[in-house]
C-alpha atoms as a PDB file:
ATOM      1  CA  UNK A   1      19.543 -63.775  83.817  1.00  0.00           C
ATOM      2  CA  UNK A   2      19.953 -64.929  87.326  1.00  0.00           C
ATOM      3  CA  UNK A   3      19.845 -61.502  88.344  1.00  0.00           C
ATOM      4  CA  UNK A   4      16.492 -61.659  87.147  1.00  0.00           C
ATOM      5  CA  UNK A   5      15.042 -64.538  89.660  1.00  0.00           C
ATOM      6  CA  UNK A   6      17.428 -63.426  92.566  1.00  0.00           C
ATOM      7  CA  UNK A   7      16.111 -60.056  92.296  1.00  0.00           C
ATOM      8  CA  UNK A   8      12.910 -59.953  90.533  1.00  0.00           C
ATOM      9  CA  UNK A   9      11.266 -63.418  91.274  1.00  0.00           C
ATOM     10  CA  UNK A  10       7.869 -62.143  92.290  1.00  0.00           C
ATOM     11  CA  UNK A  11       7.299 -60.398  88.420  1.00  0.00           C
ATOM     12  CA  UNK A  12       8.034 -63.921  87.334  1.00  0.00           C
ATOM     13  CA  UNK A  13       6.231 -65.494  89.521  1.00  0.00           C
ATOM     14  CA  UNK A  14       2.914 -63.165  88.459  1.00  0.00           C
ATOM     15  CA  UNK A  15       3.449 -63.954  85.010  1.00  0.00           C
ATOM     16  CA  UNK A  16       3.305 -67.927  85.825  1.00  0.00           C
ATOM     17  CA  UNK A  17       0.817 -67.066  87.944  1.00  0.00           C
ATOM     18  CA  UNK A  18      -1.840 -65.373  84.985  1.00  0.00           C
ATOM     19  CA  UNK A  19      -0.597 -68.472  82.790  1.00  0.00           C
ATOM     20  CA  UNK A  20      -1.604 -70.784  85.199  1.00  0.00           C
ATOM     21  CA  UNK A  21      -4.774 -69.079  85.875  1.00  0.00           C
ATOM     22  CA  UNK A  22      -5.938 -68.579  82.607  1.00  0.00           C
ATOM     23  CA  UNK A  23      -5.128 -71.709  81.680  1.00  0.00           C
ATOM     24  CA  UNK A  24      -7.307 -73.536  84.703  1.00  0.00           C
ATOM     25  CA  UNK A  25     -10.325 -71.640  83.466  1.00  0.00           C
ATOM     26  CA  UNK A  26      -9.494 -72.808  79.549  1.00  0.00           C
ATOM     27  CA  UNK A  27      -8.348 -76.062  79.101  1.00  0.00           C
ATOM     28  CA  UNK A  28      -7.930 -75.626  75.637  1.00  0.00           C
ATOM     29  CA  UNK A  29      -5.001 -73.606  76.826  1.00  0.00           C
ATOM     30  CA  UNK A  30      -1.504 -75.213  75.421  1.00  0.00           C
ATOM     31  CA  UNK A  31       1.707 -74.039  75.873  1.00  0.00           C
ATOM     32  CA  UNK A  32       1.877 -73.011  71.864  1.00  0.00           C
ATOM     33  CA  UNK A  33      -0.487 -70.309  72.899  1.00  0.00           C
ATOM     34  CA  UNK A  34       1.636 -69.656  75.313  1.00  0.00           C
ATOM     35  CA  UNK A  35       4.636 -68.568  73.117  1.00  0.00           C
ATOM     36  CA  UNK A  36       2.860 -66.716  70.774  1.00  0.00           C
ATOM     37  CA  UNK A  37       1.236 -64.505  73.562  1.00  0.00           C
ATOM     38  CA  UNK A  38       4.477 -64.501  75.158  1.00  0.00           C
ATOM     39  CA  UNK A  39       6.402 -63.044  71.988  1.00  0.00           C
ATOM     40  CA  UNK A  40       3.440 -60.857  71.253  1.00  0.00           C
ATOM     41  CA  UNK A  41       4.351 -59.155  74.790  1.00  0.00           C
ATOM     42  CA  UNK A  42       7.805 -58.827  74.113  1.00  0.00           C
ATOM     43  CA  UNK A  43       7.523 -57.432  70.781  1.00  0.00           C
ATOM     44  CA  UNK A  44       5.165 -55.414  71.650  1.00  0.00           C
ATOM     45  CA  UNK A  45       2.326 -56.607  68.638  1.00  0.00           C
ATOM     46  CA  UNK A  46      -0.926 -58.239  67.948  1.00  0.00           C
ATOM     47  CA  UNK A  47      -1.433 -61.509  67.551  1.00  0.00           C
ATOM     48  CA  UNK A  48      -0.845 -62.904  64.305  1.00  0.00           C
ATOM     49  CA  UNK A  49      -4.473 -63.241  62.355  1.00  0.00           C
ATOM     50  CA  UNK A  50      -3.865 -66.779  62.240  1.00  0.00           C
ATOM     51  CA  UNK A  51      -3.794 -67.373  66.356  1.00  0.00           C
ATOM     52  CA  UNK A  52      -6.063 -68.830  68.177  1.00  0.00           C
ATOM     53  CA  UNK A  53      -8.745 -66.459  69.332  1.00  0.00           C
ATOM     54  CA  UNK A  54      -7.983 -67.430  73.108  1.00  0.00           C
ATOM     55  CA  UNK A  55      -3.986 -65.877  72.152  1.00  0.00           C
ATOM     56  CA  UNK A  56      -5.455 -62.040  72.009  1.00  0.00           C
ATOM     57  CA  UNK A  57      -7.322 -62.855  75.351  1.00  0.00           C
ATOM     58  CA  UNK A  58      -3.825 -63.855  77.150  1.00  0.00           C
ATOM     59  CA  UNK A  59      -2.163 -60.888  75.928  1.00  0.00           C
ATOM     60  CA  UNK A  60      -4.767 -58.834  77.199  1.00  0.00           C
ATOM     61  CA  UNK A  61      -4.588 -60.719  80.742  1.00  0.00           C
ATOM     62  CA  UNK A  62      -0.655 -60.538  81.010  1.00  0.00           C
ATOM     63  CA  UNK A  63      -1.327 -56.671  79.702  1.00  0.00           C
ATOM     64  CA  UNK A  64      -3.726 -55.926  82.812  1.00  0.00           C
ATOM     65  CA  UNK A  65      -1.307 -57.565  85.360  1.00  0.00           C
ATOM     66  CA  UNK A  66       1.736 -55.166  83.669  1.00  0.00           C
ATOM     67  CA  UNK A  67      -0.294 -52.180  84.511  1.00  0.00           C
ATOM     68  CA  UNK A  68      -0.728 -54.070  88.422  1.00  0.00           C
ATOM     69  CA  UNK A  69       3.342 -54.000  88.178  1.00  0.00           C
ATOM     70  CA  UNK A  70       3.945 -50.681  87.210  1.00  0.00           C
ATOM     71  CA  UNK A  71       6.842 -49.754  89.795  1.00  0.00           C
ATOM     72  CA  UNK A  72       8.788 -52.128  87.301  1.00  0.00           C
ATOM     73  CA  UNK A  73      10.526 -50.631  84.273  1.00  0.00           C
ATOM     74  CA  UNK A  74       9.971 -51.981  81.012  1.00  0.00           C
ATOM     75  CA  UNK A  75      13.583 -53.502  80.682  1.00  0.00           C
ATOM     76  CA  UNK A  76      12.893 -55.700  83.816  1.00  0.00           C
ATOM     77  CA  UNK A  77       9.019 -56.523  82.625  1.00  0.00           C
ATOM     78  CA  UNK A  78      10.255 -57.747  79.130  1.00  0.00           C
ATOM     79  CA  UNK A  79      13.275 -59.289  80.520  1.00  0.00           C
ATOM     80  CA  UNK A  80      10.695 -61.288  82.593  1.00  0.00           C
ATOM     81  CA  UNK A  81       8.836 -62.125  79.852  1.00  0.00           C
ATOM     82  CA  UNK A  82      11.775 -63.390  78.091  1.00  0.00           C
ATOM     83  CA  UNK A  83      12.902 -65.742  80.898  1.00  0.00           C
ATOM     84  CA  UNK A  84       9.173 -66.929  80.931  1.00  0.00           C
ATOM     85  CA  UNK A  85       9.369 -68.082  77.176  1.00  0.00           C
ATOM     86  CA  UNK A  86      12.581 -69.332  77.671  1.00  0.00           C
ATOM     87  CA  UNK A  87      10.929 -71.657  80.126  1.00  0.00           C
ATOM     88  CA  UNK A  88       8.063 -72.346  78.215  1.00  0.00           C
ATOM     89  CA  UNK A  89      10.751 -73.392  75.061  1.00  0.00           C
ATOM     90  CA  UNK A  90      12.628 -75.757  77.670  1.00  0.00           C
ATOM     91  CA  UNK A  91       9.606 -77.668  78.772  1.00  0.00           C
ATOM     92  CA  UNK A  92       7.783 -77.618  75.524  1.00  0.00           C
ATOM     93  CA  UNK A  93       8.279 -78.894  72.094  1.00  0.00           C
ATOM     94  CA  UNK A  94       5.135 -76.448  71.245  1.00  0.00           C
ATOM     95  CA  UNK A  95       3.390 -78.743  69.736  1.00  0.00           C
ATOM     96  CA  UNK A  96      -0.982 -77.976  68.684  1.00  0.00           C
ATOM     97  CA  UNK A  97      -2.231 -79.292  72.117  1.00  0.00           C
ATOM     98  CA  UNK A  98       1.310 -79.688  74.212  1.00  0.00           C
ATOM     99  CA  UNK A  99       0.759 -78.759  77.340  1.00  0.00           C
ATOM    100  CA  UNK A 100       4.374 -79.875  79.567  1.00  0.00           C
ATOM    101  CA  UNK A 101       4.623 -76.396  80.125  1.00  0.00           C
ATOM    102  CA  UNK A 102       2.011 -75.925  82.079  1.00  0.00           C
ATOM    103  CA  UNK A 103       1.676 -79.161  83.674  1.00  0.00           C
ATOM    104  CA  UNK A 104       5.156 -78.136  84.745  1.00  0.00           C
ATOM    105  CA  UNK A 105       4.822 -74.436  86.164  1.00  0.00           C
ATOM    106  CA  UNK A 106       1.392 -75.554  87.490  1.00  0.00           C
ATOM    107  CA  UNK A 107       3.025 -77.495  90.275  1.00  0.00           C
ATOM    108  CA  UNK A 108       3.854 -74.404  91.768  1.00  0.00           C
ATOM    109  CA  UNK A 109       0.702 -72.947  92.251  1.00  0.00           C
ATOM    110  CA  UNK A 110      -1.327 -75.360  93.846  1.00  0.00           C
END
């Protein structure tokens, strides 16, 4: 996966980016919301009917800046998506409310 942020830092860095965004507007935002919208991307599904309304909403926003990214294939997009979670799994213990995810990431977008 270092391939991934030699080569393809800037999709990463647009998928912290609509986290961090979406995030500053919500501060009910936690980084369990996170993962689930994450894995929804990956897998390619809904949201489970038991999420948090605010999960559809950042699928939908991490949808809308995929189709901004489209001279990236699919393998690198969901491999960036991947490396995401894995961050957000590192930093987290995804607790209701946890946010050391974000407080993390958010450091580099000031």
């Amino acid at each position: 996966m270092k391939h991934l942020e030699r080569d393809h830092l800037d999709i990463l860095l647009n998928i912290e980016f609509a986290l961090v965004q979406i995030a500053r507007q919500d501060p009910v935002f936690d980084d369990q919301m996170i993962d689930q919208a994450l894995r929804c991307c990956i897998k390619g599904t809904d949201p489970p009917e038991d999420a948090d309304g605010r999960v559809p909403l950042l699928v939908k926003t991490l949808e809308v800046f995929r189709e901004q990214r489209r001279d990236v294939s699919d393998d690198v997009w969901i491999a960036a998506l991947r490396k995401v979670d894995e961050s957000v799994q590192l930093h987290s213990e995804l607790q209701p409310g946890e946010k050391s995810y974000l407080q993390f990431v958010e450091e580099y977008f000031p």
